[in-house]
Structures are given as structure tokens and as C-alpha cells.
PDB file of N, CA and C in Angstrom:
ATOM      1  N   UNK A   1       5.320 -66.813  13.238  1.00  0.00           N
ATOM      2  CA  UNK A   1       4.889 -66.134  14.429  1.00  0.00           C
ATOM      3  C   UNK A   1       5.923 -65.097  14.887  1.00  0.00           C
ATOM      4  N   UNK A   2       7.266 -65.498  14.470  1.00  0.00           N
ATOM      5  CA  UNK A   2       8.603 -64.757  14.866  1.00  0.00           C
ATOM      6  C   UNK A   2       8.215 -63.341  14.451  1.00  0.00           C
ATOM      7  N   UNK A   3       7.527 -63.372  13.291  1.00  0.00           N
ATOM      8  CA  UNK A   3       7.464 -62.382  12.276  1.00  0.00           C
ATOM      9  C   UNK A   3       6.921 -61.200  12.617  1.00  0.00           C
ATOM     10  N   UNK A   4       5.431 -61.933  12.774  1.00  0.00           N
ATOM     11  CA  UNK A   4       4.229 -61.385  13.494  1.00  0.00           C
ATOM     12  C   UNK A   4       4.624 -60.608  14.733  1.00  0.00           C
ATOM     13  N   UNK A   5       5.544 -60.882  15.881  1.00  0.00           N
ATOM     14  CA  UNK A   5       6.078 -60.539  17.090  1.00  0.00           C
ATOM     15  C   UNK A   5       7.172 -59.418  16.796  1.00  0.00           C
ATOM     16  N   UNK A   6       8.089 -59.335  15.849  1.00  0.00           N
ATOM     17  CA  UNK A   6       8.392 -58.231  15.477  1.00  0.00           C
ATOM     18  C   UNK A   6       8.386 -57.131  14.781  1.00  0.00           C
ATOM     19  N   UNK A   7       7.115 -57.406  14.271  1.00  0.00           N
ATOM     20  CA  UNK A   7       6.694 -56.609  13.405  1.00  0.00           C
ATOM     21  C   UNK A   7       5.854 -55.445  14.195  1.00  0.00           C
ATOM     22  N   UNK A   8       4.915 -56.056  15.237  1.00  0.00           N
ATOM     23  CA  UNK A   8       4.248 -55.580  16.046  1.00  0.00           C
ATOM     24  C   UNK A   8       4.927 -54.833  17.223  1.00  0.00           C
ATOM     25  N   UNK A   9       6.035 -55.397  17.484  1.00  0.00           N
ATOM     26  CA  UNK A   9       7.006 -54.294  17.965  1.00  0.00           C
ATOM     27  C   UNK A   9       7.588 -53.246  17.819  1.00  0.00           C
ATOM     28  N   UNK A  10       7.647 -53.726  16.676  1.00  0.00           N
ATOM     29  CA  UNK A  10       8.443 -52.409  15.970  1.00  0.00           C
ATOM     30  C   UNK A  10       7.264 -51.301  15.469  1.00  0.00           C
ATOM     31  N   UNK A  11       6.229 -51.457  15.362  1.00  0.00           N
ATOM     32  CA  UNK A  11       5.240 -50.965  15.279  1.00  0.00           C
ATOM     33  C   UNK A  11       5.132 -50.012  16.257  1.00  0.00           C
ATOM     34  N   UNK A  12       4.999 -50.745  17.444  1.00  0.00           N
ATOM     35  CA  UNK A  12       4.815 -50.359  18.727  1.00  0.00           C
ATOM     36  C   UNK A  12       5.726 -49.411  18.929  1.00  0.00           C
ATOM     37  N   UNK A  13       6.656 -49.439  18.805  1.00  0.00           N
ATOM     38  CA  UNK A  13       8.179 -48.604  19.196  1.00  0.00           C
ATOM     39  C   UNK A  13       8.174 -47.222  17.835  1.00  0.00           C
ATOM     40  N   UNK A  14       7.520 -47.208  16.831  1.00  0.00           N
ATOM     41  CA  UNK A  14       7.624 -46.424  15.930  1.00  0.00           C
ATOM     42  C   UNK A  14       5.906 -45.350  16.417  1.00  0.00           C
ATOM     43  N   UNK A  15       5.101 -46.153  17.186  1.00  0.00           N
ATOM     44  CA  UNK A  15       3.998 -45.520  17.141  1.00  0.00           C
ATOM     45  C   UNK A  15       4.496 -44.467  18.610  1.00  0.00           C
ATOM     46  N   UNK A  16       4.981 -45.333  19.525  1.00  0.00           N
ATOM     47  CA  UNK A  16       5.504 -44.589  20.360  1.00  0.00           C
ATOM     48  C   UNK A  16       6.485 -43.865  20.574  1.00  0.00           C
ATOM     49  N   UNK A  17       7.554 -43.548  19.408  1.00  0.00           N
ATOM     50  CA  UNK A  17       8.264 -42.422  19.123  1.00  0.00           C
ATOM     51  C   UNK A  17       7.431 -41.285  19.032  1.00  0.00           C
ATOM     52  N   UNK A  18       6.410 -41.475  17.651  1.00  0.00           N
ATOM     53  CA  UNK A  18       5.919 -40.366  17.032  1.00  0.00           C
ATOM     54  C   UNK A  18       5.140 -39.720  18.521  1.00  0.00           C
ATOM     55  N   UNK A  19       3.781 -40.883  19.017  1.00  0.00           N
ATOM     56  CA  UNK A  19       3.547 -39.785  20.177  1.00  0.00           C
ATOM     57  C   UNK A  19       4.264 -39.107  20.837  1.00  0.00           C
ATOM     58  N   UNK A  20       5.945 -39.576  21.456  1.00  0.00           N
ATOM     59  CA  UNK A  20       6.480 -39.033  22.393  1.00  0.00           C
ATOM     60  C   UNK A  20       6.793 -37.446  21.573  1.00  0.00           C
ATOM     61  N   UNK A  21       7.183 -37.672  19.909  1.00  0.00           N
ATOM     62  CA  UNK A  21       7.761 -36.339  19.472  1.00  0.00           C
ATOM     63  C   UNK A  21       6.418 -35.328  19.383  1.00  0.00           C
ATOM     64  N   UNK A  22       5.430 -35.628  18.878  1.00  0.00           N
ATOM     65  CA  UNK A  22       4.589 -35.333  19.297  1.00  0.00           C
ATOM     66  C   UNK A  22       4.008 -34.421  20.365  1.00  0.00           C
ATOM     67  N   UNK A  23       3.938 -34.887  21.730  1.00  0.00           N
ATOM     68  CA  UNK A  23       4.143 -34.607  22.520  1.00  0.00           C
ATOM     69  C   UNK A  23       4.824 -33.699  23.496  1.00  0.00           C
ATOM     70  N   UNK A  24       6.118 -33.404  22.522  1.00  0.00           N
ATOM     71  CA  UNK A  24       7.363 -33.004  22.463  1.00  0.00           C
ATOM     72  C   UNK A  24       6.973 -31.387  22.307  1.00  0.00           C
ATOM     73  N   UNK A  25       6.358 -31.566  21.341  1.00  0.00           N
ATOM     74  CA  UNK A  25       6.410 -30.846  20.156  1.00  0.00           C
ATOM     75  C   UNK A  25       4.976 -29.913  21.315  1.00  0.00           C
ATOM     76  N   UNK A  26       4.076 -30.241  21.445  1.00  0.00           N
ATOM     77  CA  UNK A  26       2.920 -29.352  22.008  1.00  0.00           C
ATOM     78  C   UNK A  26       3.691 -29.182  23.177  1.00  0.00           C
ATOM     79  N   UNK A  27       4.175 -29.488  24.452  1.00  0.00           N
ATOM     80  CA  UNK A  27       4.606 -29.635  25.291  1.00  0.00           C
ATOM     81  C   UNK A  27       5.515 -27.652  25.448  1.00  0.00           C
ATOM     82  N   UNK A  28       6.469 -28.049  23.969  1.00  0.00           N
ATOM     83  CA  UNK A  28       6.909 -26.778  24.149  1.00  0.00           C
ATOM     84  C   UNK A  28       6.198 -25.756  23.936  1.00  0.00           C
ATOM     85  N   UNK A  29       5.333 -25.955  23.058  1.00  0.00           N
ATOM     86  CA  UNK A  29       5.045 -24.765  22.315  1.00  0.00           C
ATOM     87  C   UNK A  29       4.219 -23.927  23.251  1.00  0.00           C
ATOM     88  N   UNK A  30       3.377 -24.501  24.092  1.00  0.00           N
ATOM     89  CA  UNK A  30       2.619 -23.893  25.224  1.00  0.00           C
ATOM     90  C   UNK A  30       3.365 -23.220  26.261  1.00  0.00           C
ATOM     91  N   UNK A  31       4.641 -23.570  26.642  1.00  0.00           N
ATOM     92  CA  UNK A  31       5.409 -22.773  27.400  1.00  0.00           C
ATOM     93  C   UNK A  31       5.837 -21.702  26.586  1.00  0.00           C
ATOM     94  N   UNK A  32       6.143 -21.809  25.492  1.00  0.00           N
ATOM     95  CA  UNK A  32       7.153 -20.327  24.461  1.00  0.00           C
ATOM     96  C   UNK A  32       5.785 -19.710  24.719  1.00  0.00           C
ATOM     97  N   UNK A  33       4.815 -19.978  24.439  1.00  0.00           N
ATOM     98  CA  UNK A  33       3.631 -18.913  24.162  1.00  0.00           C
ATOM     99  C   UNK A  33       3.302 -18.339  25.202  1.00  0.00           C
ATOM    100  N   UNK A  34       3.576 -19.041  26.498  1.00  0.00           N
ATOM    101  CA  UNK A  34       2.954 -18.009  27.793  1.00  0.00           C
ATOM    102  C   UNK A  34       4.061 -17.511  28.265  1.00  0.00           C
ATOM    103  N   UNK A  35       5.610 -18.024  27.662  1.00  0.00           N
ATOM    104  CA  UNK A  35       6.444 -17.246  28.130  1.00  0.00           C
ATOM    105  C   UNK A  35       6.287 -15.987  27.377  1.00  0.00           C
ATOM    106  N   UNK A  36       5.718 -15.958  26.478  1.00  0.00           N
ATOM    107  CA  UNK A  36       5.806 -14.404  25.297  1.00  0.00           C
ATOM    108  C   UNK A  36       4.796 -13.622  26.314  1.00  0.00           C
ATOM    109  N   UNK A  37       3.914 -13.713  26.446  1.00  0.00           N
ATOM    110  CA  UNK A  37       3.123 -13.219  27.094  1.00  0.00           C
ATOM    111  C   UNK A  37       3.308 -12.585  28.289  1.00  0.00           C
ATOM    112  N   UNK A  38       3.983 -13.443  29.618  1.00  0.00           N
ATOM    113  CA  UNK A  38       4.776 -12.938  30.503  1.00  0.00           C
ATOM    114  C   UNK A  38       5.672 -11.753  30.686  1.00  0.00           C
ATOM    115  N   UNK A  39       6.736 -11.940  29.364  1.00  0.00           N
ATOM    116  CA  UNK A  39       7.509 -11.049  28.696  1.00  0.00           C
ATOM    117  C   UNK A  39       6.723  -9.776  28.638  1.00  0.00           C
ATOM    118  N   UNK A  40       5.842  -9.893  27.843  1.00  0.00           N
ATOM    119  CA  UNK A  40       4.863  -8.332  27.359  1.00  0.00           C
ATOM    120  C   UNK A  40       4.277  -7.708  28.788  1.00  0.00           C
ATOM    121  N   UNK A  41       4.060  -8.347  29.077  1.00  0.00           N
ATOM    122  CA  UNK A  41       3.415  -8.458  30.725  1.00  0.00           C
ATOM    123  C   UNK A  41       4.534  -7.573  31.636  1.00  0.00           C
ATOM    124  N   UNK A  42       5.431  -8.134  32.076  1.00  0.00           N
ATOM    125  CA  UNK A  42       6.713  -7.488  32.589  1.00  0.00           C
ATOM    126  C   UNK A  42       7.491  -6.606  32.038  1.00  0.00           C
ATOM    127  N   UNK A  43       7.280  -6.114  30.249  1.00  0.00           N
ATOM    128  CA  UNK A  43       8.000  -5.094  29.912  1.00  0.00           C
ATOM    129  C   UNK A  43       6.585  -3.826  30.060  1.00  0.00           C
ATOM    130  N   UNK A  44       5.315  -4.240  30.199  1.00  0.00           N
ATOM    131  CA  UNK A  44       4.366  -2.919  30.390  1.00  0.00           C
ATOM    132  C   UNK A  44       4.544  -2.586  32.036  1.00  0.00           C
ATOM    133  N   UNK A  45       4.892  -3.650  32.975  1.00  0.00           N
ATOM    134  CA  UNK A  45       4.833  -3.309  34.470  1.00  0.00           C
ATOM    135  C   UNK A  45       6.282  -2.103  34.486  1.00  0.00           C
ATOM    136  N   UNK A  46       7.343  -2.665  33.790  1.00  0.00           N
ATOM    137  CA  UNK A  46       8.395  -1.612  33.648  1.00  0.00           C
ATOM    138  C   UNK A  46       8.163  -0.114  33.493  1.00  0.00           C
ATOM    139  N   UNK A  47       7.697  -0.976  32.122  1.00  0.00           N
ATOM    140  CA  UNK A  47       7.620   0.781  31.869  1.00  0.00           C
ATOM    141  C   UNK A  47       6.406   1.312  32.603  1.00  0.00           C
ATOM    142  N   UNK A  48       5.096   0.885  33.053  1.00  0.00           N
ATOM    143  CA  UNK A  48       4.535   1.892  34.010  1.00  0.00           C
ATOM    144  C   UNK A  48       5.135   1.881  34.911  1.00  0.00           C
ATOM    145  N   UNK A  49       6.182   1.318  35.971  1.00  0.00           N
ATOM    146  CA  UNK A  49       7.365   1.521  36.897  1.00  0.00           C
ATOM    147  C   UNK A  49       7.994   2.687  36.357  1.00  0.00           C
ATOM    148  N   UNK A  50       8.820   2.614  35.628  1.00  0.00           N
ATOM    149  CA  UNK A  50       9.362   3.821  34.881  1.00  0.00           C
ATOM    150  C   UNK A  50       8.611   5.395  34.956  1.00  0.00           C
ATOM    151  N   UNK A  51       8.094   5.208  34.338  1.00  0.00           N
ATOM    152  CA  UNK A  51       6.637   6.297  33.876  1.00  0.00           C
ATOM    153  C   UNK A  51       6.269   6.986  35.450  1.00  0.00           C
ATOM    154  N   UNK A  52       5.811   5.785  36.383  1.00  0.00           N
ATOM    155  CA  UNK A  52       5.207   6.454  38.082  1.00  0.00           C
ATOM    156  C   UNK A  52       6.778   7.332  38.455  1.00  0.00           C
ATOM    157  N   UNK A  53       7.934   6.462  38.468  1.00  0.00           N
ATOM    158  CA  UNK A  53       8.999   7.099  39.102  1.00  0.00           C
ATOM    159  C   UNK A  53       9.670   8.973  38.578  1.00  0.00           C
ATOM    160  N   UNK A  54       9.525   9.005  36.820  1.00  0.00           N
ATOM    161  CA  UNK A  54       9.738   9.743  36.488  1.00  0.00           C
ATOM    162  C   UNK A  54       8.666  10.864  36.795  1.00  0.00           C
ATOM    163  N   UNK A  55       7.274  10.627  36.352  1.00  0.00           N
ATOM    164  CA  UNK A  55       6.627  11.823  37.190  1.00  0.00           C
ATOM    165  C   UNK A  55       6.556  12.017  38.090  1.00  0.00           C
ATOM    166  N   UNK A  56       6.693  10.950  39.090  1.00  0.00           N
ATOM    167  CA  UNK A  56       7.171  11.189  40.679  1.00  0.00           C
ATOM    168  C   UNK A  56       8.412  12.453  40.966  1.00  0.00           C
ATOM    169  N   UNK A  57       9.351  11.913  40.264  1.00  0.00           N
ATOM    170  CA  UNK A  57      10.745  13.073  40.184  1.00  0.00           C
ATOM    171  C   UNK A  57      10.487  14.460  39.833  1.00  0.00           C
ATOM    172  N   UNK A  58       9.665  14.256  38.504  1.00  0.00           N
ATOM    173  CA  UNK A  58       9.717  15.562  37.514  1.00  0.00           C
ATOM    174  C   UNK A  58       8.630  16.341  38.743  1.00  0.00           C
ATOM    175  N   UNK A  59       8.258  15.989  39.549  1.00  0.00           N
ATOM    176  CA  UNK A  59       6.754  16.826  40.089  1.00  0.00           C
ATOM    177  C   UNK A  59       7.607  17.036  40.915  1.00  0.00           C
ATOM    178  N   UNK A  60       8.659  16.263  41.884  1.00  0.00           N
ATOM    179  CA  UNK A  60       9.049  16.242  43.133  1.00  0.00           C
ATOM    180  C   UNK A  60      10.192  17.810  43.197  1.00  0.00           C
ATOM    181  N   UNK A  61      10.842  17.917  41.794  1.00  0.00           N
ATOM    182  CA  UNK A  61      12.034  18.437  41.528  1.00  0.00           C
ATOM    183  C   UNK A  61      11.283  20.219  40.815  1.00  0.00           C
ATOM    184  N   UNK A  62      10.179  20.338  40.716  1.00  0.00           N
ATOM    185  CA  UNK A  62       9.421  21.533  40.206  1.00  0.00           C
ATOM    186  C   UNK A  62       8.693  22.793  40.949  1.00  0.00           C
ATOM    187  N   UNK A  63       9.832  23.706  41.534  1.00  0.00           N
ATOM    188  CA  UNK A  63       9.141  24.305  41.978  1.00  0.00           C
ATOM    189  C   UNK A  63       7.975  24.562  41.719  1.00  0.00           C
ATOM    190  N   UNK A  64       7.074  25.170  43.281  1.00  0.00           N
ATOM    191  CA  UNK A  64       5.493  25.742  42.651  1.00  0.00           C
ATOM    192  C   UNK A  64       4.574  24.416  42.961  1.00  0.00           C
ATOM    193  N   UNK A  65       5.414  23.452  42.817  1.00  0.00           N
ATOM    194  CA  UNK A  65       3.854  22.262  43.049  1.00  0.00           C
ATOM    195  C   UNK A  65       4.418  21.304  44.132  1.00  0.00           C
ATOM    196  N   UNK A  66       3.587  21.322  45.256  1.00  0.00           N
ATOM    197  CA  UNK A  66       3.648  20.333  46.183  1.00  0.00           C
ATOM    198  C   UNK A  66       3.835  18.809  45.812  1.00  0.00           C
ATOM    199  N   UNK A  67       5.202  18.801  45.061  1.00  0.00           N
ATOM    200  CA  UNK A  67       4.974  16.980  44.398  1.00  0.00           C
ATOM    201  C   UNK A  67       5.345  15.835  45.715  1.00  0.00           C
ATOM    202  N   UNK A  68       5.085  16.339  46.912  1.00  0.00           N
ATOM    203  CA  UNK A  68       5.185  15.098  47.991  1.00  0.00           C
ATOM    204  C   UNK A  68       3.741  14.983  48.279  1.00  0.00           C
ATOM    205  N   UNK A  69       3.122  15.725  48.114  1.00  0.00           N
ATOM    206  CA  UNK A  69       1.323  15.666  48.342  1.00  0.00           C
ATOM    207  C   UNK A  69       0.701  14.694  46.991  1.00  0.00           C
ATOM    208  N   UNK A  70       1.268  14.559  46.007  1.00  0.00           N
ATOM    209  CA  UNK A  70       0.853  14.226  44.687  1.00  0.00           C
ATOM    210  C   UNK A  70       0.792  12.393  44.942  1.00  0.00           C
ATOM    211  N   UNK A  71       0.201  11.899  44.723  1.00  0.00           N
ATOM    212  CA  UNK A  71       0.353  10.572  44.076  1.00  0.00           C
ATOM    213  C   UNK A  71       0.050  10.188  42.967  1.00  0.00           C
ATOM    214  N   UNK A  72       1.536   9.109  42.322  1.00  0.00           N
ATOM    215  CA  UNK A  72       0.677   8.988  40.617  1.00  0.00           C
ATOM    216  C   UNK A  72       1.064   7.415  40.847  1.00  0.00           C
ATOM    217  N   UNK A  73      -0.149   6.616  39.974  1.00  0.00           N
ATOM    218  CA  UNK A  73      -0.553   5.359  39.743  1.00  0.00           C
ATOM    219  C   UNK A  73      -0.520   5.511  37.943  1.00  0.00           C
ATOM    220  N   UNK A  74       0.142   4.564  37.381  1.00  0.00           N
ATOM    221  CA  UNK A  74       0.483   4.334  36.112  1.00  0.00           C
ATOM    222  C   UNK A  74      -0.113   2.721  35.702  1.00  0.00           C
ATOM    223  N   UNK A  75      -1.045   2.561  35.177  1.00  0.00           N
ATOM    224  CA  UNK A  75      -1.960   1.620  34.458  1.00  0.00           C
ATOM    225  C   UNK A  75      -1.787   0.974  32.726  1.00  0.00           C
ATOM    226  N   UNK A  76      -0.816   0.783  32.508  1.00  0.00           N
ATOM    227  CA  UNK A  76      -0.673   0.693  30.551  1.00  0.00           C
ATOM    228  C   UNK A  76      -0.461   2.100  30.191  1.00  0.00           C
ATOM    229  N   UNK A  77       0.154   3.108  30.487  1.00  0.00           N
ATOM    230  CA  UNK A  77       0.710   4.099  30.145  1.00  0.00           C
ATOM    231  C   UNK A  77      -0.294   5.344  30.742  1.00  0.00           C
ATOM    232  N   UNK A  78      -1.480   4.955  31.130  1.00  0.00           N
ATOM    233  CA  UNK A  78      -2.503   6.192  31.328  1.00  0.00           C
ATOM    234  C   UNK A  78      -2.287   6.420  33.185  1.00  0.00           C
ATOM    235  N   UNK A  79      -1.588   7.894  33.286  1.00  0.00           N
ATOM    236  CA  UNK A  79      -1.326   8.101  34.896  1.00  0.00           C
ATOM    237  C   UNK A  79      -2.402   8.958  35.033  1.00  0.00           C
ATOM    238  N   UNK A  80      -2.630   8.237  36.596  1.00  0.00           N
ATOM    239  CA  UNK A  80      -3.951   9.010  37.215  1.00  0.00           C
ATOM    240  C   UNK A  80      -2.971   9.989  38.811  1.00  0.00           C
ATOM    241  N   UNK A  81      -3.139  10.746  38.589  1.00  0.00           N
ATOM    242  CA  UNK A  81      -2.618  11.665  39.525  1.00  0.00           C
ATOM    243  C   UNK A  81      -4.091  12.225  40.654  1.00  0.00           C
ATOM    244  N   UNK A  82      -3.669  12.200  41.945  1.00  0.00           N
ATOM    245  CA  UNK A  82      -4.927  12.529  43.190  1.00  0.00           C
ATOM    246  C   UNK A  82      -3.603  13.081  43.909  1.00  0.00           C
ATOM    247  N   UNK A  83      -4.305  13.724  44.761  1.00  0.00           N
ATOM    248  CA  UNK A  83      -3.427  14.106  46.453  1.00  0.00           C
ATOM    249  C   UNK A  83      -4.557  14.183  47.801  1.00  0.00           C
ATOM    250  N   UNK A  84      -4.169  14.297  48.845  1.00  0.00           N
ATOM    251  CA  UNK A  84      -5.446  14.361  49.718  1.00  0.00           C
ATOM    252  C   UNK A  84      -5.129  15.812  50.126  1.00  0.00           C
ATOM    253  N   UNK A  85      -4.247  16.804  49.804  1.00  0.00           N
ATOM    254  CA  UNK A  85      -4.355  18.167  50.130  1.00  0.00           C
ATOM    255  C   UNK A  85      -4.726  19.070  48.972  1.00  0.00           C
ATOM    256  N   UNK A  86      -4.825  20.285  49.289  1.00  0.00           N
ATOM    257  CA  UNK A  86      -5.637  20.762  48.242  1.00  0.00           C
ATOM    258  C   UNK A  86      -4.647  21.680  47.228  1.00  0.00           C
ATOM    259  N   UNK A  87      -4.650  21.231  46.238  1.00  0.00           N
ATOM    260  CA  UNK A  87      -3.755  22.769  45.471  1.00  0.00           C
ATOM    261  C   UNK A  87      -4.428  23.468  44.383  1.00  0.00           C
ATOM    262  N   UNK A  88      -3.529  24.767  44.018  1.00  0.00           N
ATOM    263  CA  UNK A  88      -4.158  25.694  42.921  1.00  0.00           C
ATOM    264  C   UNK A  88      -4.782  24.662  41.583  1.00  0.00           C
ATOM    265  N   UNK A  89      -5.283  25.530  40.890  1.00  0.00           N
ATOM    266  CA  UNK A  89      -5.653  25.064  39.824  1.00  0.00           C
ATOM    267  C   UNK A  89      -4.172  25.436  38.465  1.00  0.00           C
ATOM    268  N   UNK A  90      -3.994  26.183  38.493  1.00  0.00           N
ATOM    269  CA  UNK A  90      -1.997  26.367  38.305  1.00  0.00           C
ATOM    270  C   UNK A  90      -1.419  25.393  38.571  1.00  0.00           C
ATOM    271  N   UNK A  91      -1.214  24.816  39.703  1.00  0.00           N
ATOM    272  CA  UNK A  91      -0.505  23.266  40.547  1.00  0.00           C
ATOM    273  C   UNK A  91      -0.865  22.311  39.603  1.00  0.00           C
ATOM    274  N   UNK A  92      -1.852  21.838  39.244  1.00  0.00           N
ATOM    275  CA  UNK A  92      -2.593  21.357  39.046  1.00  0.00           C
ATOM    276  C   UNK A  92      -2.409  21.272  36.793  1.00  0.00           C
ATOM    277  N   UNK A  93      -2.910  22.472  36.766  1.00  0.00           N
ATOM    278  CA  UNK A  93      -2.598  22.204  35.350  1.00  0.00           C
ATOM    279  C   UNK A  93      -0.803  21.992  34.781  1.00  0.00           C
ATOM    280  N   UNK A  94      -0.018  22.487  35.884  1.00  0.00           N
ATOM    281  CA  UNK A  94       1.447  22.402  36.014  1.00  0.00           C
ATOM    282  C   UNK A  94       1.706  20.630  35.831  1.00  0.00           C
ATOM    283  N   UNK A  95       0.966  20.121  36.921  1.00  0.00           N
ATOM    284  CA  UNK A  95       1.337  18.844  37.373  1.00  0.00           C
ATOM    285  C   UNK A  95       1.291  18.418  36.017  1.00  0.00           C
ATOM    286  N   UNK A  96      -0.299  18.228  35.500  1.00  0.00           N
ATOM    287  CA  UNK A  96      -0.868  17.417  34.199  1.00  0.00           C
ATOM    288  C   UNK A  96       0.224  17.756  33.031  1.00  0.00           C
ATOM    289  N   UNK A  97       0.721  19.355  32.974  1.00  0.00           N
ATOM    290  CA  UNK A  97       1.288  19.463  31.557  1.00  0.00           C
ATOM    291  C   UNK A  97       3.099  18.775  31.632  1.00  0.00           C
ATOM    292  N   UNK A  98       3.839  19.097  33.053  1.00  0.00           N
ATOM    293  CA  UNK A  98       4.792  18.193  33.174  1.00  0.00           C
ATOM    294  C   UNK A  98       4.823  16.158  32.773  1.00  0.00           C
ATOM    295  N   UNK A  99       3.501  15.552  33.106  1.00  0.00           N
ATOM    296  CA  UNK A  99       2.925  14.587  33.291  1.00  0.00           C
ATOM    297  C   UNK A  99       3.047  14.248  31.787  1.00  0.00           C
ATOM    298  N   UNK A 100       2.586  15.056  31.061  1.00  0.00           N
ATOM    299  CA  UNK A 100       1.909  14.601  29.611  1.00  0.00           C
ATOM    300  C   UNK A 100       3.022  14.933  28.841  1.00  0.00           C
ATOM    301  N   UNK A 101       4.512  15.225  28.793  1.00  0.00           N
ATOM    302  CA  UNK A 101       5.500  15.287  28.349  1.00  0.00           C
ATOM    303  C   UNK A 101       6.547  14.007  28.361  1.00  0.00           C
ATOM    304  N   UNK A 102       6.674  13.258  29.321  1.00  0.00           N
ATOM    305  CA  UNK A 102       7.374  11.906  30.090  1.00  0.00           C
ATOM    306  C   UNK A 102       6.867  10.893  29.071  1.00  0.00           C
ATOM    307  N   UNK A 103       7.982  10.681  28.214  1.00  0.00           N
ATOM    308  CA  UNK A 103       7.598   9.368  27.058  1.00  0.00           C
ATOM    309  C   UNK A 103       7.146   8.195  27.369  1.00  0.00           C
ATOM    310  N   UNK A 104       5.556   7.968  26.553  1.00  0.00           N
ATOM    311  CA  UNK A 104       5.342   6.511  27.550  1.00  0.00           C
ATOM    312  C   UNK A 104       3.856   7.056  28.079  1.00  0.00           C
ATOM    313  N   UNK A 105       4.135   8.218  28.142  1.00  0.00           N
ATOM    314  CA  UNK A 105       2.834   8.994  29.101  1.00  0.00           C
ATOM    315  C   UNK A 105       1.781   8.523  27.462  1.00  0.00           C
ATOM    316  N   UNK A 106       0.372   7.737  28.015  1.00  0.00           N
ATOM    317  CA  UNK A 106      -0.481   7.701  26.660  1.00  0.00           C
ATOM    318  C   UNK A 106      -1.541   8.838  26.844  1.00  0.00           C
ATOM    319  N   UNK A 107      -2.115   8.726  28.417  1.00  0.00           N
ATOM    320  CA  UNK A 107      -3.282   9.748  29.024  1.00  0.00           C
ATOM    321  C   UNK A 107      -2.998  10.176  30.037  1.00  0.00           C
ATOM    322  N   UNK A 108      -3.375  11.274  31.078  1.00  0.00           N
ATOM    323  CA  UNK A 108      -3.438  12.014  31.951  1.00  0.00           C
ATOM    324  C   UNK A 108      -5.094  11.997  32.749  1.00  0.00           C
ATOM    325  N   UNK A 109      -5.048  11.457  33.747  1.00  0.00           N
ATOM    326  CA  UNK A 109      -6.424  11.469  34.401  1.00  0.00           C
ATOM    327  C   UNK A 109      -5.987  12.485  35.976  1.00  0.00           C
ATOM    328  N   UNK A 110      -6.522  13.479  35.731  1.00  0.00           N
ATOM    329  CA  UNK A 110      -5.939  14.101  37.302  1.00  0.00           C
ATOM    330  C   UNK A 110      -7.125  14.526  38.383  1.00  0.00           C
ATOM    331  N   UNK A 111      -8.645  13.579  37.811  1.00  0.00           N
ATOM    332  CA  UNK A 111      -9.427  14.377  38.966  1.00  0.00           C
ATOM    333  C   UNK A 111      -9.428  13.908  40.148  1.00  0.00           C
ATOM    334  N   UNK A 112      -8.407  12.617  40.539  1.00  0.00           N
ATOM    335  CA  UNK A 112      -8.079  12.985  41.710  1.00  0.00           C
ATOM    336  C   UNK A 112      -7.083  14.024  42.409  1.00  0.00           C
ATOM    337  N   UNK A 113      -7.154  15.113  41.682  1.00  0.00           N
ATOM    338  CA  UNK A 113      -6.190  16.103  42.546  1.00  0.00           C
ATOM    339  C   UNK A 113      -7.009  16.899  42.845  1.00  0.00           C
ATOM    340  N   UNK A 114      -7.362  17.326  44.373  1.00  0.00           N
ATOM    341  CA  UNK A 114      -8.089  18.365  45.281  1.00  0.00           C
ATOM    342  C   UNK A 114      -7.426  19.334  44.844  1.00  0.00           C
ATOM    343  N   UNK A 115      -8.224  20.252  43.763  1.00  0.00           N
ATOM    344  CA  UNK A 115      -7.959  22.038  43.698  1.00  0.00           C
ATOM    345  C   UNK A 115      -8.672  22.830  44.828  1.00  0.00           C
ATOM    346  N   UNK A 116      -8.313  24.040  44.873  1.00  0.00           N
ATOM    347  CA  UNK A 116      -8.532  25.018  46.019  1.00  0.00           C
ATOM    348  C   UNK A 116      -9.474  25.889  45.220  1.00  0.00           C
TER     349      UNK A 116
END
């Protein structure tokens, strides 16, 4: 019976290693994977951070175009540029061709910018 009692223990104790490594083992792997993800996540918010600030500058710093009237929103690399005042169509193709130079830049959407 001695036998029987440790055998079954040890059983027990070997079955419940493996689940715990097991366990172990999925436990991490689901965090590395949404940490990767996160990662990709926070290096595209950067760089469209990046991307809004620099055409923010490059427009702000250019003569000829009202770049405090301008707003740009950066989405996965594609900036959408609007203003609520009105400028040339010059201003305007100025803004987009400065815009579409800034590495990182993928598209240019500018019909929110009021031309005159």
C-alpha cells in the first residue's frame, strides 16, 4: 500500500509540475505578444507625433503661408491639413508640396484647407 501511496504522489507532483510549466509557458507568451504590438502601436503614434510637429514647423517657419491658420492631423503617416480661414490656391499647393517632402509623410489630404 506504501507503494501505491507514493507512487501516486509522485505522480501527482510530476503531473503538477508539467501543468505549472506549462502554464508558465502560455502565461508568457501572451504578454510578449501584446507587448510587440503595443510597441508597433507607440512607435506609429511617434512618428505621426513627429510628422504633425514637423509640418507644423516647416509651414509655421515659410514665408507666404499662414501656417498658424493651418491645422495638420497625422493618421499612420497620411496628413490631412484644413484651416477655418481662407487662403490662395499658391498657399495651399505650397502647404501640400512642403507637406509631401517630411520623411514619413505616406499621403497628403488637404481638402480641408479653405482656398479663396
Amino acid at each position: 500500500m506504501k507503494k501505491f501511496a507514493i507512487a501516486a504522489a509522485t505522480a501527482t507532483a510530476l503531473t503538477l509540475t508539467m501543468a505549472n510549466a506549462a502554464f508558465a509557458q502560455q502565461s508568457t507568451q501572451a504578454p510578449m505578444t501584446i507587448a510587440a504590438g503595443e510597441v508597433t502601436k507607440a512607435k506609429e503614434a511617434t512618428s505621426d507625433t513627429w510628422i504633425t510637429t514637423k509640418v507644423k514647423s516647416d509651414l509655421m517657419t515659410e514665408k507666404g503661408i499662414p501656417g498658424t491658420d493651418i491645422k495638420v492631423e497625422t493618421n499612420k503617416g497620411v496628413v490631412s491639413l484644413s484651416s477655418t480661414t481662407a487662403i490662395t490656391e499658391a498657399q495651399k499647393k505650397m502647404a501640400v508640396d512642403i507637406t509631401k517632402k517630411i520623411k514619413g509623410v505616406k499621403a497628403v489630404s488637404a481638402d480641408g484647407l479653405k482656398a479663396e
